[in-house]
PDB file of N, CA and C in Angstrom:
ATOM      1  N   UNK A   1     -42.660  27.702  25.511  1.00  0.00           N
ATOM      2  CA  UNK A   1     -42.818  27.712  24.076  1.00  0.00           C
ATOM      3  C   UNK A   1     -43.588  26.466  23.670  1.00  0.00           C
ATOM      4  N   UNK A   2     -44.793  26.380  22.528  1.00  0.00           N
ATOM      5  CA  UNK A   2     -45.334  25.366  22.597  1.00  0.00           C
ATOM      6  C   UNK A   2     -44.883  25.110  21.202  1.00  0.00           C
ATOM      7  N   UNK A   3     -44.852  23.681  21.048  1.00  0.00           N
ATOM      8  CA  UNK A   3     -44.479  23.081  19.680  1.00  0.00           C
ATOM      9  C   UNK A   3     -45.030  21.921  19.284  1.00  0.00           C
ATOM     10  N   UNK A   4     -45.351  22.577  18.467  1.00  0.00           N
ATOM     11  CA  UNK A   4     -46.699  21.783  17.561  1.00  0.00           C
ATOM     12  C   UNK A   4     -46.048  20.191  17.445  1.00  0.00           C
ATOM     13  N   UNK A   5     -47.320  18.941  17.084  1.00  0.00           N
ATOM     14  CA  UNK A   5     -46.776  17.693  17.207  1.00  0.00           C
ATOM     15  C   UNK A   5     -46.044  17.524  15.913  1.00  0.00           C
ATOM     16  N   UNK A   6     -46.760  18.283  14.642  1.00  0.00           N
ATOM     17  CA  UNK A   6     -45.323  17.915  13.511  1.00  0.00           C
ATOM     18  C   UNK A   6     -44.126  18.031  13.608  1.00  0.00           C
ATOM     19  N   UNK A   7     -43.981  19.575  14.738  1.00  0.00           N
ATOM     20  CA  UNK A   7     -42.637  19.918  14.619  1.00  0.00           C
ATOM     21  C   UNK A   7     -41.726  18.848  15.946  1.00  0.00           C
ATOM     22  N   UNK A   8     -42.416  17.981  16.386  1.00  0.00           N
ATOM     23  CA  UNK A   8     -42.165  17.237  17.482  1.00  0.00           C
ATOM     24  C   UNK A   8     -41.591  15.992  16.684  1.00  0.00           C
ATOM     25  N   UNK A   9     -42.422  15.608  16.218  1.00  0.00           N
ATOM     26  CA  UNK A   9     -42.047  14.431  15.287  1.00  0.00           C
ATOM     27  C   UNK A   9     -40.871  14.693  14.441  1.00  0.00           C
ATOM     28  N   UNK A  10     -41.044  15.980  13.646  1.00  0.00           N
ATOM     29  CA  UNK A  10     -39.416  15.897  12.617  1.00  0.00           C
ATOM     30  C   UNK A  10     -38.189  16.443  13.699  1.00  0.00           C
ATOM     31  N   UNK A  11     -38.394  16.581  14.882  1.00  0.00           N
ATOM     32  CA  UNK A  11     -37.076  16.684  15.729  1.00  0.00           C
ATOM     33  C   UNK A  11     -37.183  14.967  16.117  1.00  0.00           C
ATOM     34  N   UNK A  12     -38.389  14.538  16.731  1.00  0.00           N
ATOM     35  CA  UNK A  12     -37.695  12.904  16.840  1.00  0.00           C
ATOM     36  C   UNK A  12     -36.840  12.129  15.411  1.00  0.00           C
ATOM     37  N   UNK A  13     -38.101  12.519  14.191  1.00  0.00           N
ATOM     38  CA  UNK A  13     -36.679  11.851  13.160  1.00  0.00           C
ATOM     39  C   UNK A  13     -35.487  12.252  12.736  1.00  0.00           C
ATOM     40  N   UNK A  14     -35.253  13.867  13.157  1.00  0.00           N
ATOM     41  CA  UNK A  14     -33.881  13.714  13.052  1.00  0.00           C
ATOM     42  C   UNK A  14     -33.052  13.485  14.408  1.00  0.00           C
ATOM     43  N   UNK A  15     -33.457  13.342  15.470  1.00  0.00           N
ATOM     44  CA  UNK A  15     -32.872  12.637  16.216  1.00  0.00           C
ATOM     45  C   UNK A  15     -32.741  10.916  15.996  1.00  0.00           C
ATOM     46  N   UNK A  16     -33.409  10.234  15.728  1.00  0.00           N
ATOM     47  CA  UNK A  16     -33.332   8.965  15.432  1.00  0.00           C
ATOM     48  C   UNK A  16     -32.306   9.240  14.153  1.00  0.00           C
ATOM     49  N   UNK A  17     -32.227   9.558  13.190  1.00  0.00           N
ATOM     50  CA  UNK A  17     -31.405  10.090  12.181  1.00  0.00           C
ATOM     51  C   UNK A  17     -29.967  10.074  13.029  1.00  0.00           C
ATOM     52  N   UNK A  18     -29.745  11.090  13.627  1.00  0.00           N
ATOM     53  CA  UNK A  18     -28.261  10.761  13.621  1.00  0.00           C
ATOM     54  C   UNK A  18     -28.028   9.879  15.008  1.00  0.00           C
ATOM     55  N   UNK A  19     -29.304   9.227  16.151  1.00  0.00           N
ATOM     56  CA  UNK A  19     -28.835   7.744  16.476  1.00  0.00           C
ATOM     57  C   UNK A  19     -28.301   6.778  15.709  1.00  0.00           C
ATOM     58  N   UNK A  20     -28.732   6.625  14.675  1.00  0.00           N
ATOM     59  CA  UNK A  20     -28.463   5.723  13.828  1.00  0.00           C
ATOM     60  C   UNK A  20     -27.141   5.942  12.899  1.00  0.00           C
ATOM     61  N   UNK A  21     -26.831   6.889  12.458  1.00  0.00           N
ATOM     62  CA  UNK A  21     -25.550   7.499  12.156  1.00  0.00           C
ATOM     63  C   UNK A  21     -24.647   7.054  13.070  1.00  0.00           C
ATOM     64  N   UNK A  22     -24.863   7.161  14.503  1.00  0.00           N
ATOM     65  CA  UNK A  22     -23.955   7.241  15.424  1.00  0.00           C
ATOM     66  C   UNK A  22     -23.862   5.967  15.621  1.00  0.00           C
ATOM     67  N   UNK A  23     -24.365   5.089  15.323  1.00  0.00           N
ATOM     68  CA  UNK A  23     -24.602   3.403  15.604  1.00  0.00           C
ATOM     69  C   UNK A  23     -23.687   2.845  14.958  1.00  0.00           C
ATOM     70  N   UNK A  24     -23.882   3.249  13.629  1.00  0.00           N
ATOM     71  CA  UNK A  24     -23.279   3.178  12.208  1.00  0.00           C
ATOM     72  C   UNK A  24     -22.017   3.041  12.317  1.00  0.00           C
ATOM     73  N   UNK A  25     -21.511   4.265  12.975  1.00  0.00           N
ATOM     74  CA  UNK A  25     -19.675   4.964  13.060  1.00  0.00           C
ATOM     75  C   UNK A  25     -19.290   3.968  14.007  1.00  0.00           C
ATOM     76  N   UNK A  26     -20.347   3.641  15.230  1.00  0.00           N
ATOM     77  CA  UNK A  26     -19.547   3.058  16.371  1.00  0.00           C
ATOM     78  C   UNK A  26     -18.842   1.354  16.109  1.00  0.00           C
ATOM     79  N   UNK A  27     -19.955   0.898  14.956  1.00  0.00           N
ATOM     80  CA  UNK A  27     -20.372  -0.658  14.662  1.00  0.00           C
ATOM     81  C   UNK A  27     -19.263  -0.823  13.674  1.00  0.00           C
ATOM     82  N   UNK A  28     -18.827   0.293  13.105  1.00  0.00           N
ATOM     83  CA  UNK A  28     -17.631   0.198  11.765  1.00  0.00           C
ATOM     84  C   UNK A  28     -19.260  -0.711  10.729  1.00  0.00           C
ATOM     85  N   UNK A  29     -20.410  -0.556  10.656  1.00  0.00           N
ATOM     86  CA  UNK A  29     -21.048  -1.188   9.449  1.00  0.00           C
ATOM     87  C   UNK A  29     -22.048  -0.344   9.086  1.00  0.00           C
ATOM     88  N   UNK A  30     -22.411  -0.625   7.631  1.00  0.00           N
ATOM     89  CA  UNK A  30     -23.029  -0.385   6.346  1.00  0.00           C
ATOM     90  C   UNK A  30     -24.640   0.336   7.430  1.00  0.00           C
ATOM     91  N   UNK A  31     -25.283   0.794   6.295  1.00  0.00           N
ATOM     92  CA  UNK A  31     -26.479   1.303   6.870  1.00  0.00           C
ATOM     93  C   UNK A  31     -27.650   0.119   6.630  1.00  0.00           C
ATOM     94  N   UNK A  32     -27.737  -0.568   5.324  1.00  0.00           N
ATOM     95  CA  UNK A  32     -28.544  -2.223   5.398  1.00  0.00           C
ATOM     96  C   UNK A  32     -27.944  -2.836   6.809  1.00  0.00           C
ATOM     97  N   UNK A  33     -26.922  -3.056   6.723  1.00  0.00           N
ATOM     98  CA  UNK A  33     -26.642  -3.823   8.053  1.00  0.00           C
ATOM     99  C   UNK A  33     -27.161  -3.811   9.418  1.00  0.00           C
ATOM    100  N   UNK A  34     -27.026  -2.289   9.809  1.00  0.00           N
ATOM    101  CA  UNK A  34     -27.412  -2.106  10.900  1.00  0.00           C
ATOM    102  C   UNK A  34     -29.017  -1.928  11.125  1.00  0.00           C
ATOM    103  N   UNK A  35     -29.434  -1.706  10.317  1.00  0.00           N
ATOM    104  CA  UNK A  35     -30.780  -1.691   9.811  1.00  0.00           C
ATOM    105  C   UNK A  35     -31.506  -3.254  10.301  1.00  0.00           C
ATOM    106  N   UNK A  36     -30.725  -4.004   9.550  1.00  0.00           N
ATOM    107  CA  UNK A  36     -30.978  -5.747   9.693  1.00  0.00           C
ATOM    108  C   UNK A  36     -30.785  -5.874  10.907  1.00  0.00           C
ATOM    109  N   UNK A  37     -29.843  -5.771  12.002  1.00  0.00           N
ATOM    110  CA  UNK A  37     -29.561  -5.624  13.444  1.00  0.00           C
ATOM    111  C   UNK A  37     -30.948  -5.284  13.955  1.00  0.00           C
ATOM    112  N   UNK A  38     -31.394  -4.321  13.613  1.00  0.00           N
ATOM    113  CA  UNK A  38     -32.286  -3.440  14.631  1.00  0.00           C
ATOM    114  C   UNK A  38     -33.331  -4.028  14.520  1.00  0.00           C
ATOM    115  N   UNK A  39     -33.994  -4.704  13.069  1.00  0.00           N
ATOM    116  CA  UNK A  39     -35.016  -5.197  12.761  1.00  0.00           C
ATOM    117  C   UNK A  39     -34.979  -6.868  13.521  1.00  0.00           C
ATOM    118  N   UNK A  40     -33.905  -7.576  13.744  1.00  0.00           N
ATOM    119  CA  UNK A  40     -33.804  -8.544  14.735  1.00  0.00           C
ATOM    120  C   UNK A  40     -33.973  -8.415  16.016  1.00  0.00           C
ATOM    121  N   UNK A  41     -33.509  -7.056  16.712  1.00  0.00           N
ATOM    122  CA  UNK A  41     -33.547  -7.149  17.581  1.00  0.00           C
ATOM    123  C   UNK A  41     -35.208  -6.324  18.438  1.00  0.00           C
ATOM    124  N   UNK A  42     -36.340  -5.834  17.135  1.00  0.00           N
ATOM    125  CA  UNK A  42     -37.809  -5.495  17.332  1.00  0.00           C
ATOM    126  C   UNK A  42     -38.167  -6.737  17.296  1.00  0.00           C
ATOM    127  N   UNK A  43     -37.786  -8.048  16.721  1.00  0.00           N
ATOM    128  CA  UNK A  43     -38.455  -8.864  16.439  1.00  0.00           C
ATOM    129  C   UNK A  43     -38.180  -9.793  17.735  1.00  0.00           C
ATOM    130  N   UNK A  44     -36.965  -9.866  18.289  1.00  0.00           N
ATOM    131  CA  UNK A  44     -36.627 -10.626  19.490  1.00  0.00           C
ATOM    132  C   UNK A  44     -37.725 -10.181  20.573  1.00  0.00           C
ATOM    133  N   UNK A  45     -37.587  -8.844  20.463  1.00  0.00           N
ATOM    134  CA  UNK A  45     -38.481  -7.982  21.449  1.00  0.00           C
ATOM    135  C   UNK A  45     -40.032  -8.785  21.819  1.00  0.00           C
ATOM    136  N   UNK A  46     -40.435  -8.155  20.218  1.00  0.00           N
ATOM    137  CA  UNK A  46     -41.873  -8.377  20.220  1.00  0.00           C
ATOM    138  C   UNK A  46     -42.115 -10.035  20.869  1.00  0.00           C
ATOM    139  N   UNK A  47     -41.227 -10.883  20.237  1.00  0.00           N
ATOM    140  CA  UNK A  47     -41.570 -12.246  20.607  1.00  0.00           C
ATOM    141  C   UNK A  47     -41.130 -12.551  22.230  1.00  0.00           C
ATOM    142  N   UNK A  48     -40.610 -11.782  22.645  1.00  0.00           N
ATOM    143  CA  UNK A  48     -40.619 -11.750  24.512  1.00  0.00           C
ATOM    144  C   UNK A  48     -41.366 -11.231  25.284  1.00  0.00           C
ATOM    145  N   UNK A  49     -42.531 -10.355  24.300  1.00  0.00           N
ATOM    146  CA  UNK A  49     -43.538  -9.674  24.952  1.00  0.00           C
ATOM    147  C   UNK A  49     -44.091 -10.398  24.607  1.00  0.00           C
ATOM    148  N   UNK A  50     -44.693 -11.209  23.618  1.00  0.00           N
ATOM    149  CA  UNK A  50     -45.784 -12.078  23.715  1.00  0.00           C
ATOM    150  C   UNK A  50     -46.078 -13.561  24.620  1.00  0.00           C
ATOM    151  N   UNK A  51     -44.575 -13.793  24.391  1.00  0.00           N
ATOM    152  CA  UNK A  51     -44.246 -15.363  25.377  1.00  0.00           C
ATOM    153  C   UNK A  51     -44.251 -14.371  26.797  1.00  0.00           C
ATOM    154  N   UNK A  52     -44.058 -13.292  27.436  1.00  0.00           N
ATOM    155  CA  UNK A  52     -44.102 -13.149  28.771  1.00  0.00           C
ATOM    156  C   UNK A  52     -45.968 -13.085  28.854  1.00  0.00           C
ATOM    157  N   UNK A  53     -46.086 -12.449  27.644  1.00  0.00           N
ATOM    158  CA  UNK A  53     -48.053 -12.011  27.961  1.00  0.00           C
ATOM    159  C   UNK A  53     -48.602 -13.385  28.426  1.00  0.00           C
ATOM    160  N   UNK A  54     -48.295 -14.083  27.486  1.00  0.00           N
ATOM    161  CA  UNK A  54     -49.308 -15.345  27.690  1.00  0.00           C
ATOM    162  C   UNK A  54     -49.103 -16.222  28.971  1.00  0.00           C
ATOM    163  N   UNK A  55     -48.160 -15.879  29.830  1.00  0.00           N
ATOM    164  CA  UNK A  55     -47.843 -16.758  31.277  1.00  0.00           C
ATOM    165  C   UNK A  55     -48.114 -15.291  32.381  1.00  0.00           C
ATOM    166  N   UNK A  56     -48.372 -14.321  31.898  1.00  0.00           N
ATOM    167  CA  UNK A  56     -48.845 -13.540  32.668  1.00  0.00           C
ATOM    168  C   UNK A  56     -49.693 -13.369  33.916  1.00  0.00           C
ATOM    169  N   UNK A  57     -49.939 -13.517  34.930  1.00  0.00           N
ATOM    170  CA  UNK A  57     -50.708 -13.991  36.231  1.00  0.00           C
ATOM    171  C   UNK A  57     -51.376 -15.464  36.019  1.00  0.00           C
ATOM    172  N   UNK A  58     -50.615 -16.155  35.541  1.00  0.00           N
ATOM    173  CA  UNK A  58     -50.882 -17.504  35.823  1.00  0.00           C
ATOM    174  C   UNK A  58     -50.120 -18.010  36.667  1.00  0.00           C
ATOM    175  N   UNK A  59     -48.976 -17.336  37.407  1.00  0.00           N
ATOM    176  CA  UNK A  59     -48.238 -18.092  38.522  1.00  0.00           C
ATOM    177  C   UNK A  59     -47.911 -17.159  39.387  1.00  0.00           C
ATOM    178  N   UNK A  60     -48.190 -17.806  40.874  1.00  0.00           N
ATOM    179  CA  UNK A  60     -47.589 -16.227  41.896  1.00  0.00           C
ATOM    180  C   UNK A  60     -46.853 -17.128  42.841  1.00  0.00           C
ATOM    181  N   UNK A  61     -45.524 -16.707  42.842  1.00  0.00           N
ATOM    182  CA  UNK A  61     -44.622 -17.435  43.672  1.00  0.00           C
ATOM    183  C   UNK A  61     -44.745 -16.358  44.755  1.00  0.00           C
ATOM    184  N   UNK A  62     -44.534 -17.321  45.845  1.00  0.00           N
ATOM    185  CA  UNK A  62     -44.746 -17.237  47.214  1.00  0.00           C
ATOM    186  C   UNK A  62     -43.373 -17.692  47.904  1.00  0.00           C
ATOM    187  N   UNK A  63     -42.841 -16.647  49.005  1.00  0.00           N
ATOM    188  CA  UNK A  63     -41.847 -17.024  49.359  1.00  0.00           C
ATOM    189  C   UNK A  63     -41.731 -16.771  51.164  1.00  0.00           C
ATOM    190  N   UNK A  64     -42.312 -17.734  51.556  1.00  0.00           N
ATOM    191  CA  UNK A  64     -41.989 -17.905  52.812  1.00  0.00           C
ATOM    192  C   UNK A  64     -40.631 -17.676  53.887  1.00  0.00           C
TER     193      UNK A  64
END
């Protein structure tokens, strides 16, 4: 069965939809809250991909 990319996308957002529901119930908190969580923890992300990019093949340990 082939399914078109819109209909791909509104099954990912309602799957992300009730991830986040389910986050919600597990955390006992608010939907701002967990929201604020998630947005800390893209931002931790992003800033560990950039500090790993920039030392990226500048060192090759060697282990004899």
């Amino acid at each position: 069965m082939n399914i078109s990319s819109a209909m791909q996308n509104q099954i990912a957002s309602v799957r992300q939809a009730l991830s986040m529901s389910t986050l919600q119930k597990s955390m006992n908190q608010d939907g701002a809250t967990v929201g604020k969580l998630l947005e800390g923890m893209k931002e931790t992300t992003k800033a560990v991909q950039q500090v790993a990019e920039l030392h990226r093949g500048n060192n090759i340990d060697i282990k004899v």
